[in-house]
PDB file of N, CA and C in Angstrom:
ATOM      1  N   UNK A   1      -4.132  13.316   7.382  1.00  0.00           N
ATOM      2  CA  UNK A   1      -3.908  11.892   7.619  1.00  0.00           C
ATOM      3  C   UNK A   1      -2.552  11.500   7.029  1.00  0.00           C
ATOM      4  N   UNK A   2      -1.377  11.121   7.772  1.00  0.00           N
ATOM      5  CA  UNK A   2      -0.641  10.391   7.815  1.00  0.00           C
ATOM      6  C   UNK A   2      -0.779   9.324   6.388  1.00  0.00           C
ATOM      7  N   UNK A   3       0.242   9.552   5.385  1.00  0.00           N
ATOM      8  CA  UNK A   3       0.649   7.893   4.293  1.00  0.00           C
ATOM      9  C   UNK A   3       1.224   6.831   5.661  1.00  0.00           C
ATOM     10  N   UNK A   4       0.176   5.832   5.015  1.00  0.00           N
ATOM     11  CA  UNK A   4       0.984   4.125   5.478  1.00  0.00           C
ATOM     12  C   UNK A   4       2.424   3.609   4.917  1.00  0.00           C
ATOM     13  N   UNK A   5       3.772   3.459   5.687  1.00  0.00           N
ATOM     14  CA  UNK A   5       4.570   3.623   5.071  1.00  0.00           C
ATOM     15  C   UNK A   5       4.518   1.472   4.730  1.00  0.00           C
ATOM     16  N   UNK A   6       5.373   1.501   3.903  1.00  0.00           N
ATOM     17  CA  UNK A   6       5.276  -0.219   3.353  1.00  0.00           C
ATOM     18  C   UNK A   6       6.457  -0.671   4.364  1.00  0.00           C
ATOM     19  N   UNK A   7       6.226  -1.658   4.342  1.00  0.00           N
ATOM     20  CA  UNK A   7       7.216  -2.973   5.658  1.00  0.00           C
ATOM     21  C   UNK A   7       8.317  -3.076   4.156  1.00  0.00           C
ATOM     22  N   UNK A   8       9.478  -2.188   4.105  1.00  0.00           N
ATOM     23  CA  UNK A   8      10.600  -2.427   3.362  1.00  0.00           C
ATOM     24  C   UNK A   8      10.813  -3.791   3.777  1.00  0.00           C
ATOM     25  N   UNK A   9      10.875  -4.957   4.547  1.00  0.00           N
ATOM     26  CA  UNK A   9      11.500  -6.324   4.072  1.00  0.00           C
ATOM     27  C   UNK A   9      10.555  -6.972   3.518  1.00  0.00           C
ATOM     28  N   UNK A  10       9.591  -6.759   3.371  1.00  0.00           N
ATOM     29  CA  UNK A  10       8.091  -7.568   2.537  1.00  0.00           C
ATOM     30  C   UNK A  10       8.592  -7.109   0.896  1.00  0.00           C
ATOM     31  N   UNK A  11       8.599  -5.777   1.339  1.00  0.00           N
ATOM     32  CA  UNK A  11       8.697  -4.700  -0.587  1.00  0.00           C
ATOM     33  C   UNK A  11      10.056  -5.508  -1.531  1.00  0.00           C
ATOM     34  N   UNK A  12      11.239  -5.732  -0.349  1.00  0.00           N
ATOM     35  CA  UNK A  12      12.274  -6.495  -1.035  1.00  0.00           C
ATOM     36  C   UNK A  12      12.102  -8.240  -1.355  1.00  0.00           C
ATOM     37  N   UNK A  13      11.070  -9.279  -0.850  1.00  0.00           N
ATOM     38  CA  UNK A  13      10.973 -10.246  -1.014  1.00  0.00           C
ATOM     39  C   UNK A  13       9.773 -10.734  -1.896  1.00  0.00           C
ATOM     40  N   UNK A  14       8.761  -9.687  -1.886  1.00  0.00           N
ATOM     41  CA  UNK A  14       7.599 -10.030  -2.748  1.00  0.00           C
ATOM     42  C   UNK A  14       7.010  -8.804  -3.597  1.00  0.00           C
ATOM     43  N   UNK A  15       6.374  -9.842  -5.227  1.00  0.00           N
ATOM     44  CA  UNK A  15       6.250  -8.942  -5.728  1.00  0.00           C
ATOM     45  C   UNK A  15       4.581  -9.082  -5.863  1.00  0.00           C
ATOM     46  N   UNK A  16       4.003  -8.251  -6.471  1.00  0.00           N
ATOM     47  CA  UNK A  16       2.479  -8.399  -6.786  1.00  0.00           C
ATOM     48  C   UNK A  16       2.399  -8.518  -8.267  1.00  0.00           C
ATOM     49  N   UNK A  17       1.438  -9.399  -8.406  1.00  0.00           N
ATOM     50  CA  UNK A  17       1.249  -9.775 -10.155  1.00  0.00           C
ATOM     51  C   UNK A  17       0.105  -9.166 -10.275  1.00  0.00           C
ATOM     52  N   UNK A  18      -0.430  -9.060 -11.967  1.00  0.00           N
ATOM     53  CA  UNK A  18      -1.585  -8.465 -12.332  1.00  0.00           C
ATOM     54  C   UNK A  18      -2.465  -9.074 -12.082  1.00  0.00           C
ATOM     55  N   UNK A  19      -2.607 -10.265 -11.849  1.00  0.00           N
ATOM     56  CA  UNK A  19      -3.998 -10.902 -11.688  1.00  0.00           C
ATOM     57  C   UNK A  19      -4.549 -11.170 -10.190  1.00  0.00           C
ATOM     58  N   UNK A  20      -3.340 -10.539  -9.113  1.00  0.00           N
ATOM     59  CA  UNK A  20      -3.604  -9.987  -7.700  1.00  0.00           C
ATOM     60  C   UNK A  20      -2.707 -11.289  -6.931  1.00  0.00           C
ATOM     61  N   UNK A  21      -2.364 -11.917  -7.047  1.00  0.00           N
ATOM     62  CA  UNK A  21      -1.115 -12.831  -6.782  1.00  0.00           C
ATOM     63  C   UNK A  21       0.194 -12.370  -6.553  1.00  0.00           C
ATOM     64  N   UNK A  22       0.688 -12.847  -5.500  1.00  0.00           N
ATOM     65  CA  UNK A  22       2.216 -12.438  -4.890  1.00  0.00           C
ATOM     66  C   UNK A  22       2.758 -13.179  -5.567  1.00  0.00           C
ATOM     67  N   UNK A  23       4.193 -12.918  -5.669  1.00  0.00           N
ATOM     68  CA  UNK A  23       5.158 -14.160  -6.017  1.00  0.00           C
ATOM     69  C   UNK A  23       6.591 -13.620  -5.255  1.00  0.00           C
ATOM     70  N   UNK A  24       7.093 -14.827  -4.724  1.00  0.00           N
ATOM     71  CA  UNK A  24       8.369 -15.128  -3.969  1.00  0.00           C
ATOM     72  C   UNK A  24       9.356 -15.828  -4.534  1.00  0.00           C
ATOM     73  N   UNK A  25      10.194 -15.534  -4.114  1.00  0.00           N
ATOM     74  CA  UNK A  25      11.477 -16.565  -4.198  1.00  0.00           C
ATOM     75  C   UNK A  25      11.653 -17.466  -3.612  1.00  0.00           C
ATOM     76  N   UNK A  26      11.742 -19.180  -3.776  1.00  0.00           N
ATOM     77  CA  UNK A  26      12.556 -20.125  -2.667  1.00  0.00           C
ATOM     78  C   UNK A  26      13.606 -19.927  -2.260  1.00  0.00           C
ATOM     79  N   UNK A  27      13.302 -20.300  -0.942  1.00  0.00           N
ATOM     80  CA  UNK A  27      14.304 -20.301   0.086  1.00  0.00           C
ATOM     81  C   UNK A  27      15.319 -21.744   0.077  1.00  0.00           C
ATOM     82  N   UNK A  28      16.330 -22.199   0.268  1.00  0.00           N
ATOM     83  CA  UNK A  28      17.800 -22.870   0.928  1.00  0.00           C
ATOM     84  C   UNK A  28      18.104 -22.771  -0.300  1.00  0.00           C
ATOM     85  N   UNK A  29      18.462 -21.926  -0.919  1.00  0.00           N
ATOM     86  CA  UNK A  29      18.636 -21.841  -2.664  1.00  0.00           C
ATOM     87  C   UNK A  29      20.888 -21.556  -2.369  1.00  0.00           C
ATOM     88  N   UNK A  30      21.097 -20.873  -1.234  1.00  0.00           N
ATOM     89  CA  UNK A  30      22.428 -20.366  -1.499  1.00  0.00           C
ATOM     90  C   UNK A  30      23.466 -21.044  -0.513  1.00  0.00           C
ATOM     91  N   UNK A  31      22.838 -21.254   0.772  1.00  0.00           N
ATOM     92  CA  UNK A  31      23.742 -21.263   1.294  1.00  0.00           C
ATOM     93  C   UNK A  31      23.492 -23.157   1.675  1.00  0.00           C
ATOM     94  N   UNK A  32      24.858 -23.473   1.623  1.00  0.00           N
ATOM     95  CA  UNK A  32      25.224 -25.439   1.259  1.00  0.00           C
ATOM     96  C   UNK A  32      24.639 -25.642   0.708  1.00  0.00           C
ATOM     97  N   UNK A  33      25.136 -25.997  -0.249  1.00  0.00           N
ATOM     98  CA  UNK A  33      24.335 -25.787  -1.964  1.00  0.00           C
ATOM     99  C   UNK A  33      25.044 -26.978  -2.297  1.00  0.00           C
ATOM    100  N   UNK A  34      26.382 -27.386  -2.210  1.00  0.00           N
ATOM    101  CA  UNK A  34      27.487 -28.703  -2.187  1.00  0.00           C
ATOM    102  C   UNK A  34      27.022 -29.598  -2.044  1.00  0.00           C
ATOM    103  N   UNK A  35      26.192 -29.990  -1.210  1.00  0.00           N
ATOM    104  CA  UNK A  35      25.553 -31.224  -1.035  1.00  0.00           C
ATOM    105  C   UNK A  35      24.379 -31.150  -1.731  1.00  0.00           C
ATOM    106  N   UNK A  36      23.310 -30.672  -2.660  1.00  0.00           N
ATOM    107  CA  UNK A  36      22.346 -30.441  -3.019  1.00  0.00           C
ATOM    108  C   UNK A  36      22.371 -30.868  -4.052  1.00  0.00           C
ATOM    109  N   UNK A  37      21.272 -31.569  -5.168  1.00  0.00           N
ATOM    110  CA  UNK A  37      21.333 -32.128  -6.305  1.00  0.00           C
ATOM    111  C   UNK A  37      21.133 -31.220  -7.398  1.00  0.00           C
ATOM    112  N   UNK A  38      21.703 -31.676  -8.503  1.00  0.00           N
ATOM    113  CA  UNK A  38      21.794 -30.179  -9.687  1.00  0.00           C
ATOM    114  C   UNK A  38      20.239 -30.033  -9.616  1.00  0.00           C
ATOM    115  N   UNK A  39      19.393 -31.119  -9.843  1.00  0.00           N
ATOM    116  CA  UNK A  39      17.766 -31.066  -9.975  1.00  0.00           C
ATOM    117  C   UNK A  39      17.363 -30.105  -8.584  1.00  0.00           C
ATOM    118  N   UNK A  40      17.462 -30.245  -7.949  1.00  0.00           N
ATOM    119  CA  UNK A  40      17.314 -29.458  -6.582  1.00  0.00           C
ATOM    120  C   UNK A  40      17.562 -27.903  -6.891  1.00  0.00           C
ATOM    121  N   UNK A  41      18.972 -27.500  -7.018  1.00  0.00           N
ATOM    122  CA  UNK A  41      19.204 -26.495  -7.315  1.00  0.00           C
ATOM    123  C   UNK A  41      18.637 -25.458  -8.161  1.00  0.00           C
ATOM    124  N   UNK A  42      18.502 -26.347  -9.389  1.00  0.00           N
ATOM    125  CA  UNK A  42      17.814 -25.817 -10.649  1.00  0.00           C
ATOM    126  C   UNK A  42      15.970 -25.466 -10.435  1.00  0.00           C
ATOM    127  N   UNK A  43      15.604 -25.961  -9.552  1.00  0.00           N
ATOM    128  CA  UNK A  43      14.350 -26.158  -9.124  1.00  0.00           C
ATOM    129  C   UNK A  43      14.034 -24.901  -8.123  1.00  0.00           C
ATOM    130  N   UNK A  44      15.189 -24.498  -7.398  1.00  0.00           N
ATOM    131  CA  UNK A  44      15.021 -23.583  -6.266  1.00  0.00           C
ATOM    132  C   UNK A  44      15.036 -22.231  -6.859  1.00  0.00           C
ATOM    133  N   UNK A  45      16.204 -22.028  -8.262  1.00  0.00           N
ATOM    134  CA  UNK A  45      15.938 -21.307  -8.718  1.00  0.00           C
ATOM    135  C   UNK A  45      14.414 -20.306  -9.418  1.00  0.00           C
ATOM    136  N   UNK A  46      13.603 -20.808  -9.484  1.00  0.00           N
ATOM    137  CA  UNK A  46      12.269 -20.610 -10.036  1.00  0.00           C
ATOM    138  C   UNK A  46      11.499 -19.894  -8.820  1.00  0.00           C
ATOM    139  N   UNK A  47      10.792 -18.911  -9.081  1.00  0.00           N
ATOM    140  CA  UNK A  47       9.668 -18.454  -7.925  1.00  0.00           C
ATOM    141  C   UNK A  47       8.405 -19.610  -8.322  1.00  0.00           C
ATOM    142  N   UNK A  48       7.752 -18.558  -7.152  1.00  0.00           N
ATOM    143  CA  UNK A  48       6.224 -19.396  -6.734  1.00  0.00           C
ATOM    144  C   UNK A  48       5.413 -18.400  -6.315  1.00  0.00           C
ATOM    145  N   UNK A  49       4.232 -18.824  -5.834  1.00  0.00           N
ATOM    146  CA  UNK A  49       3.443 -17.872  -5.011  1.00  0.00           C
ATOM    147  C   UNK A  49       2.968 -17.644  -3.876  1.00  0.00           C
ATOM    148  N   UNK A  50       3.225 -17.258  -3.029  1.00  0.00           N
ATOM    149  CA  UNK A  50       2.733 -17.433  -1.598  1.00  0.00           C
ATOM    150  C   UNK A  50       1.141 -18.617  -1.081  1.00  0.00           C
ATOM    151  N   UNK A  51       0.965 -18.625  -0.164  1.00  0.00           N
ATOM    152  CA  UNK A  51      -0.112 -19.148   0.043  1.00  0.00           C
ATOM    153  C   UNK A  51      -0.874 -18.826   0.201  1.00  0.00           C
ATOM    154  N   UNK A  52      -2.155 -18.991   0.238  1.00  0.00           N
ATOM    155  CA  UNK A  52      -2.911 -18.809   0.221  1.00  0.00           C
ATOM    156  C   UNK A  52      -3.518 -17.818   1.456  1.00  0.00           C
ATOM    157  N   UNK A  53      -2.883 -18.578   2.550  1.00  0.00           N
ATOM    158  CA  UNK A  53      -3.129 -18.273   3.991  1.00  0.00           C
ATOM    159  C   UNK A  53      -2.859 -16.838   3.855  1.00  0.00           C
ATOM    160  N   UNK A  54      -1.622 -16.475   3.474  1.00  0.00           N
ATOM    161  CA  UNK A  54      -0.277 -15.573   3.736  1.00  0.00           C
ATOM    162  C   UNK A  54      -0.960 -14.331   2.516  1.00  0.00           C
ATOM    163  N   UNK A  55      -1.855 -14.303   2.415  1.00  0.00           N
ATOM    164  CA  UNK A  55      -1.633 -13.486   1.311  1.00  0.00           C
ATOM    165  C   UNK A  55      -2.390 -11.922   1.493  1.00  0.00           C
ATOM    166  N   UNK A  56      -3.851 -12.204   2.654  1.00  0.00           N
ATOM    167  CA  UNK A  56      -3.987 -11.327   3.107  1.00  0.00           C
ATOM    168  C   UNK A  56      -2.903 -10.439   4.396  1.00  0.00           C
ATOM    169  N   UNK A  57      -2.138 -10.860   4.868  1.00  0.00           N
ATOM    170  CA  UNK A  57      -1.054 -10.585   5.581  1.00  0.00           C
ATOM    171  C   UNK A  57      -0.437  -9.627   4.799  1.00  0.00           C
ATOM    172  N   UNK A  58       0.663  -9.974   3.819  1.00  0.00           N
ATOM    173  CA  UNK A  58       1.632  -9.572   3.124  1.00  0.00           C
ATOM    174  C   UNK A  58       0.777  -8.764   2.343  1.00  0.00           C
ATOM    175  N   UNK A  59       0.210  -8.278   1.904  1.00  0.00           N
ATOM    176  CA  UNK A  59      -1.047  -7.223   1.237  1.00  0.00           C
ATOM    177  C   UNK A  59      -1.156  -6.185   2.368  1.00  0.00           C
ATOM    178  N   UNK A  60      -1.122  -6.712   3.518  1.00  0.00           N
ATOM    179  CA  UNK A  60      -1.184  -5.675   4.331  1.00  0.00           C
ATOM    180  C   UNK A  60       0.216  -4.767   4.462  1.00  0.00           C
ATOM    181  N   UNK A  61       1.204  -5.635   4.457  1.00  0.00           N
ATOM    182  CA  UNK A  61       2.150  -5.518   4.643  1.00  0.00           C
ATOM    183  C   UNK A  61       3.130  -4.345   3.724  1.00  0.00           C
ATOM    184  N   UNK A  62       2.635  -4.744   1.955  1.00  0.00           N
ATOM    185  CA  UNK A  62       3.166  -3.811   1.012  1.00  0.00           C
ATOM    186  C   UNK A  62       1.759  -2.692   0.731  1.00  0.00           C
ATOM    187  N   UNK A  63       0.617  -3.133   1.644  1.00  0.00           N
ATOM    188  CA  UNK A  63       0.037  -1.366   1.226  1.00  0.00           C
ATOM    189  C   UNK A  63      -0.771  -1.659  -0.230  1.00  0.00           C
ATOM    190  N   UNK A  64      -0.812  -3.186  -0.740  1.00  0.00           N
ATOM    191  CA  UNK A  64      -1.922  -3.206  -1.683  1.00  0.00           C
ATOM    192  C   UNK A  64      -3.812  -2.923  -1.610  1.00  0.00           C
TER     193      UNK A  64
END
């Protein structure tokens, strides 16, 4: 039997935590950023966690 190989653009955007939770990065974080408020900016910087929906997906996706 064939290894399941992992979806390399999932493996580079999400990670898996110990308590079985993804976490991501926000997105419009880089590009026109000039017009954006320092609070904004500073805010985008920070991850999060996927949703809820999304989570059996992306599990599939990295092979957890």
């Amino acid at each position: 039997m064939p290894k399941i190989k992992t979806r390399k653009s999932a493996f580079k955007r999400f990670k898996p935590t110990g308590n079985g939770k993804i976490k991501r990065s926000k997105a419009f974080h880089d590009h026109l950023a000039t017009h954006k408020t320092r609070k904004t900016k500073r805010n985008l910087r920070k991850s999060t966690y996927i949703a809820d929906a999304d989570t059996k997906r992306v599990k599939k996706m990295l092979n957890i």
